[in-house]
C-alpha atoms as a PDB file:
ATOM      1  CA  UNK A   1       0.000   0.000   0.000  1.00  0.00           C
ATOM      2  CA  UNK A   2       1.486   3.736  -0.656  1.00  0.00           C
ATOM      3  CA  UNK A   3      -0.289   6.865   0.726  1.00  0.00           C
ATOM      4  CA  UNK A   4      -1.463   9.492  -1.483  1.00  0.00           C
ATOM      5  CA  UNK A   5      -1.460  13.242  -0.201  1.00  0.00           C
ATOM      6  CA  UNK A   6      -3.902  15.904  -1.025  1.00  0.00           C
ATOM      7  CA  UNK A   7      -1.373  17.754  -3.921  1.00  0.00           C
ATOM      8  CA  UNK A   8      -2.218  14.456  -5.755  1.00  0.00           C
ATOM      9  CA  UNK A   9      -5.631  13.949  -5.756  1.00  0.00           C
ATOM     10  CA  UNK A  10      -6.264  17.531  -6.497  1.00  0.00           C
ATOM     11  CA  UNK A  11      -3.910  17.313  -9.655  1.00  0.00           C
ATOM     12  CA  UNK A  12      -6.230  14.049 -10.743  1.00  0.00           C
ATOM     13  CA  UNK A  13      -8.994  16.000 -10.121  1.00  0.00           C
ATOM     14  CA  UNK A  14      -8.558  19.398 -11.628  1.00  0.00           C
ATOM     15  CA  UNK A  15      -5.566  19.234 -13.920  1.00  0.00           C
ATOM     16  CA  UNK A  16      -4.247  22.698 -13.509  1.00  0.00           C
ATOM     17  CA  UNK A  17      -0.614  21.683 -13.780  1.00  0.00           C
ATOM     18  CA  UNK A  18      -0.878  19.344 -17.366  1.00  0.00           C
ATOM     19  CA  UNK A  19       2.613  17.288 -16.112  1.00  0.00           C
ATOM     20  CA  UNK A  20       1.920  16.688 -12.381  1.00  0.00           C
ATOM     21  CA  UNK A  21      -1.794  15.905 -13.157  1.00  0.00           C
ATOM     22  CA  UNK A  22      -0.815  13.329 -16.081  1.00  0.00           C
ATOM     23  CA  UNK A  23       2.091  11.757 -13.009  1.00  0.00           C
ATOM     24  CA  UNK A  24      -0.887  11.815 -10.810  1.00  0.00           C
ATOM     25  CA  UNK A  25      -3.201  10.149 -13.614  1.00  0.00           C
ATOM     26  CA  UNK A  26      -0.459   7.006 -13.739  1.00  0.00           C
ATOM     27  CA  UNK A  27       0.254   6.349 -11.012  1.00  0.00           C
ATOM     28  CA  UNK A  28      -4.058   6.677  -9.707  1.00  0.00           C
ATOM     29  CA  UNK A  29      -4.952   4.187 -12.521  1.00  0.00           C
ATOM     30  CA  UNK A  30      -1.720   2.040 -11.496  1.00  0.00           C
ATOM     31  CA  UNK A  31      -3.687   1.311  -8.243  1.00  0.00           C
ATOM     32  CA  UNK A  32      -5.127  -2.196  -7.399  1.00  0.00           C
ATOM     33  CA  UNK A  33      -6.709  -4.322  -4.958  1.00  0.00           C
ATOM     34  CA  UNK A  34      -3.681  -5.785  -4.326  1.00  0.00           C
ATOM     35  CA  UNK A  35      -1.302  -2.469  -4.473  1.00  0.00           C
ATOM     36  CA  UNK A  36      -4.418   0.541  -2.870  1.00  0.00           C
ATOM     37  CA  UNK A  37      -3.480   3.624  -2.310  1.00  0.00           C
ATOM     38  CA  UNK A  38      -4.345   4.922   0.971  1.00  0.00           C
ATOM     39  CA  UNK A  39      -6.269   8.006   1.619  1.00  0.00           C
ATOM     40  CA  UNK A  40      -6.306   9.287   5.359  1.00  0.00           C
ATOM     41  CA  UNK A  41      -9.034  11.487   7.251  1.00  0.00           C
ATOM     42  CA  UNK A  42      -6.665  14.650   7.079  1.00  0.00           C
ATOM     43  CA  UNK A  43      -6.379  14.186   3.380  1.00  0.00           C
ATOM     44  CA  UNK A  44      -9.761  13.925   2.715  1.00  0.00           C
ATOM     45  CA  UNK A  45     -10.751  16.521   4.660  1.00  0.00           C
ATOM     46  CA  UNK A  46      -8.303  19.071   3.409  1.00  0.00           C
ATOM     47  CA  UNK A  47      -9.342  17.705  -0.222  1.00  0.00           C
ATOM     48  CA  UNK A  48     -12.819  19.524   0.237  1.00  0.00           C
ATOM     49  CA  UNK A  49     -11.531  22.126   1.745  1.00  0.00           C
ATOM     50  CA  UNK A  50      -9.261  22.479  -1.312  1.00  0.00           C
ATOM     51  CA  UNK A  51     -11.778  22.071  -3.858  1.00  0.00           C
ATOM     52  CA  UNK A  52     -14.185  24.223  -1.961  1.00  0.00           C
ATOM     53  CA  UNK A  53     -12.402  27.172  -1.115  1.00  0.00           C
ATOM     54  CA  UNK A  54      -9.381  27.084  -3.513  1.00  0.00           C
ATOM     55  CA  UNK A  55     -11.338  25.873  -6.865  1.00  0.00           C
ATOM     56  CA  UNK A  56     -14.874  26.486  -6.091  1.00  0.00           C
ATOM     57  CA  UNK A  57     -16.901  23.290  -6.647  1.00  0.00           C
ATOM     58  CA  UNK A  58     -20.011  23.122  -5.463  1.00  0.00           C
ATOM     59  CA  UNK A  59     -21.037  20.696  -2.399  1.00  0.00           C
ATOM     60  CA  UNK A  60     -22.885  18.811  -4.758  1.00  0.00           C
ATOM     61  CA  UNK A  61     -19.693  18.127  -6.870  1.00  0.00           C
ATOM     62  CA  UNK A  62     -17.206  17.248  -3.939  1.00  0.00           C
ATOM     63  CA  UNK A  63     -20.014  15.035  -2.670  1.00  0.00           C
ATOM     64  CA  UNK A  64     -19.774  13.322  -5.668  1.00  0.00           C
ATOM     65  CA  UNK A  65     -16.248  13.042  -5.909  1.00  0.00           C
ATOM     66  CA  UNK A  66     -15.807  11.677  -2.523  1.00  0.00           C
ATOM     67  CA  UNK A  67     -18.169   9.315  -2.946  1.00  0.00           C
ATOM     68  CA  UNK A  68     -16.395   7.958  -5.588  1.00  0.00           C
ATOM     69  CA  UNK A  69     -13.123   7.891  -4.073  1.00  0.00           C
ATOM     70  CA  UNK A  70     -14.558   6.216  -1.475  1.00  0.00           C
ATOM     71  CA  UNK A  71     -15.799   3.523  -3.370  1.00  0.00           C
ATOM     72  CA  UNK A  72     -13.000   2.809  -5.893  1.00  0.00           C
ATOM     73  CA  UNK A  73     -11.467  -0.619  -5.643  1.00  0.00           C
ATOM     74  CA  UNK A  74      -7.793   0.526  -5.699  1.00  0.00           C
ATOM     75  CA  UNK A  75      -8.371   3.258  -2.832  1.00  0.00           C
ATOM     76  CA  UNK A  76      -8.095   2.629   0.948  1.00  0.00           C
ATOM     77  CA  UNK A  77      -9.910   5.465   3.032  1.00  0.00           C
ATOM     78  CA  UNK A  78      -9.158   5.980   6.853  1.00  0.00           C
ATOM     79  CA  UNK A  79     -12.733   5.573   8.320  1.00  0.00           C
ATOM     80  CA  UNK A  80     -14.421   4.983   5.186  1.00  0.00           C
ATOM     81  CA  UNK A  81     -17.431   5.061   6.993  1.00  0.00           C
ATOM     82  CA  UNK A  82     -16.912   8.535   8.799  1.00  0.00           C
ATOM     83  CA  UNK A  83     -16.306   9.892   5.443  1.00  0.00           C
ATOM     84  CA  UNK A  84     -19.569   8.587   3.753  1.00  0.00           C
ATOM     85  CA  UNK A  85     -21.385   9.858   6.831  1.00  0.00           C
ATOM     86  CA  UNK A  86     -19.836  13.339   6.836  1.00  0.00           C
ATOM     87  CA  UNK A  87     -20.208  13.355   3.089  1.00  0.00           C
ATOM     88  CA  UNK A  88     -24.112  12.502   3.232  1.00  0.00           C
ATOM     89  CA  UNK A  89     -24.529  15.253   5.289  1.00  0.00           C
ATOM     90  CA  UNK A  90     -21.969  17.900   3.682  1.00  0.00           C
ATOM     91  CA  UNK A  91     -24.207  17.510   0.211  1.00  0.00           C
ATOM     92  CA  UNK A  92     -27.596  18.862   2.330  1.00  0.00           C
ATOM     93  CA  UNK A  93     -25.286  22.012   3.767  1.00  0.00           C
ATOM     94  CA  UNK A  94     -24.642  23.530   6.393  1.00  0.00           C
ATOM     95  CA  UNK A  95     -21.479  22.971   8.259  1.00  0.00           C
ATOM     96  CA  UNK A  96     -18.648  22.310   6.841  1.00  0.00           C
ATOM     97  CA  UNK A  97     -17.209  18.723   5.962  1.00  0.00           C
ATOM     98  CA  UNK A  98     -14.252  18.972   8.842  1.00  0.00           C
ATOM     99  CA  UNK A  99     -17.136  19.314  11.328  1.00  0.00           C
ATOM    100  CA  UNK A 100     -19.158  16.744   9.985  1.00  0.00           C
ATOM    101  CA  UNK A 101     -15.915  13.870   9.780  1.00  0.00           C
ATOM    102  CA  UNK A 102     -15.499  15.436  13.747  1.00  0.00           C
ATOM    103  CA  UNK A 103     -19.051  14.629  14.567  1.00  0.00           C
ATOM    104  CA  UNK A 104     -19.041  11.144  12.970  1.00  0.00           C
ATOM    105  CA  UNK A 105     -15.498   9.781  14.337  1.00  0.00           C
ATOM    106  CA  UNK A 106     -17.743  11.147  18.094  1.00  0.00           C
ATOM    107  CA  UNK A 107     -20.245   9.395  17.187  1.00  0.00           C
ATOM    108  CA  UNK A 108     -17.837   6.555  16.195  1.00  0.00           C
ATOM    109  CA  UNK A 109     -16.056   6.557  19.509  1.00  0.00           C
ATOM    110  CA  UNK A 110     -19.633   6.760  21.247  1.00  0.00           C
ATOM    111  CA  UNK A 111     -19.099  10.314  22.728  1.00  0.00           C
ATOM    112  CA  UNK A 112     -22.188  12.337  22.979  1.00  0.00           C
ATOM    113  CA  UNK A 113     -22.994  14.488  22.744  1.00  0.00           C
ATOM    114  CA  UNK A 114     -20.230  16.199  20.622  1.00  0.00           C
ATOM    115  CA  UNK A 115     -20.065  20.194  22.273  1.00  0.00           C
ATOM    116  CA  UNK A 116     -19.322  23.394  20.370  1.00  0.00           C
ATOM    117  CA  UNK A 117     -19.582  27.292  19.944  1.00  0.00           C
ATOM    118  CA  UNK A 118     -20.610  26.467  16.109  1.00  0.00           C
ATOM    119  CA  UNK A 119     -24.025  27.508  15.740  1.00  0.00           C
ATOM    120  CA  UNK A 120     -24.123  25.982  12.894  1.00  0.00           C
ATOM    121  CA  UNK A 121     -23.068  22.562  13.932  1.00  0.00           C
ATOM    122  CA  UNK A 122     -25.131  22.859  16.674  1.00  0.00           C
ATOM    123  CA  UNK A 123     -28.151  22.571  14.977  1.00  0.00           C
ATOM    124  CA  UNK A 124     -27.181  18.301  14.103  1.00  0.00           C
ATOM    125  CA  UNK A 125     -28.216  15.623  16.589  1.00  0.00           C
ATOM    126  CA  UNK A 126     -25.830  14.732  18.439  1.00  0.00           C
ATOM    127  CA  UNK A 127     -24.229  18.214  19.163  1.00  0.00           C
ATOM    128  CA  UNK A 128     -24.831  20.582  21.529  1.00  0.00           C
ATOM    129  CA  UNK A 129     -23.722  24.544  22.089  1.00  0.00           C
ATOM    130  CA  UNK A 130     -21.408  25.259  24.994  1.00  0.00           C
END
């Protein structure tokens, strides 16, 4: 297994640098079953924030993206299921996707409720407003 860092998957996915997003293409599509490369939580969350802030994709398009990083066969993601549960709720809005993959690894971890100044975040089951 090799780890993949954010630089990468954002050269895949955007291809504002022609060479490093054709290196990232080969060595992406080299990936196998057998040979995954590994994805972890920081990296996925500073992907959205990349794409978000940096590129400006919509929700609905980074939702979609994850999704289907998460469920490509040569691609190990830390907490796969944090990430699709963050990622559900990052599509309908509200606060943003590092919040979300904070509530779900609480909710993981069985520690509720999850507290917070974030109004925003405050408004999800399972968090409450210090």
């Amino acid at each position: 297994m090799i780890a993949l860092d954010t630089n990468v998957l954002v050269r895949y996915l955007v291809r504002d640098d022609v060479q490093q997003a054709d290196a990232a293409r080969a060595l992406l599509e080299s990936l196998t079953g057998e040979r995954p490369g590994y994805i972890c939580r920081e990296v996925m969350v500073e992907l959205v924030w990349v794409l978000e802030r940096a590129y400006g994709f919509s929700r609905d398009r980074i939702a979609t993206i994850v999704e289907e990083l998460v469920a490509t066969e040569g691609l190990v993601i830390e907490e796969a299921n944090d990430v699709a549960r963050a990622v559900f709720r990052y599509r309908a809005s509200g606060p943003g996707f590092s919040d979300l993959m904070i509530l779900a690894a609480a909710e993981r971890s069985g520690a509720q409720p999850l507290y917070t100044f974030d109004q925003k975040a405050a408004r999800l089951e399972g968090v409450s407003l210090l």
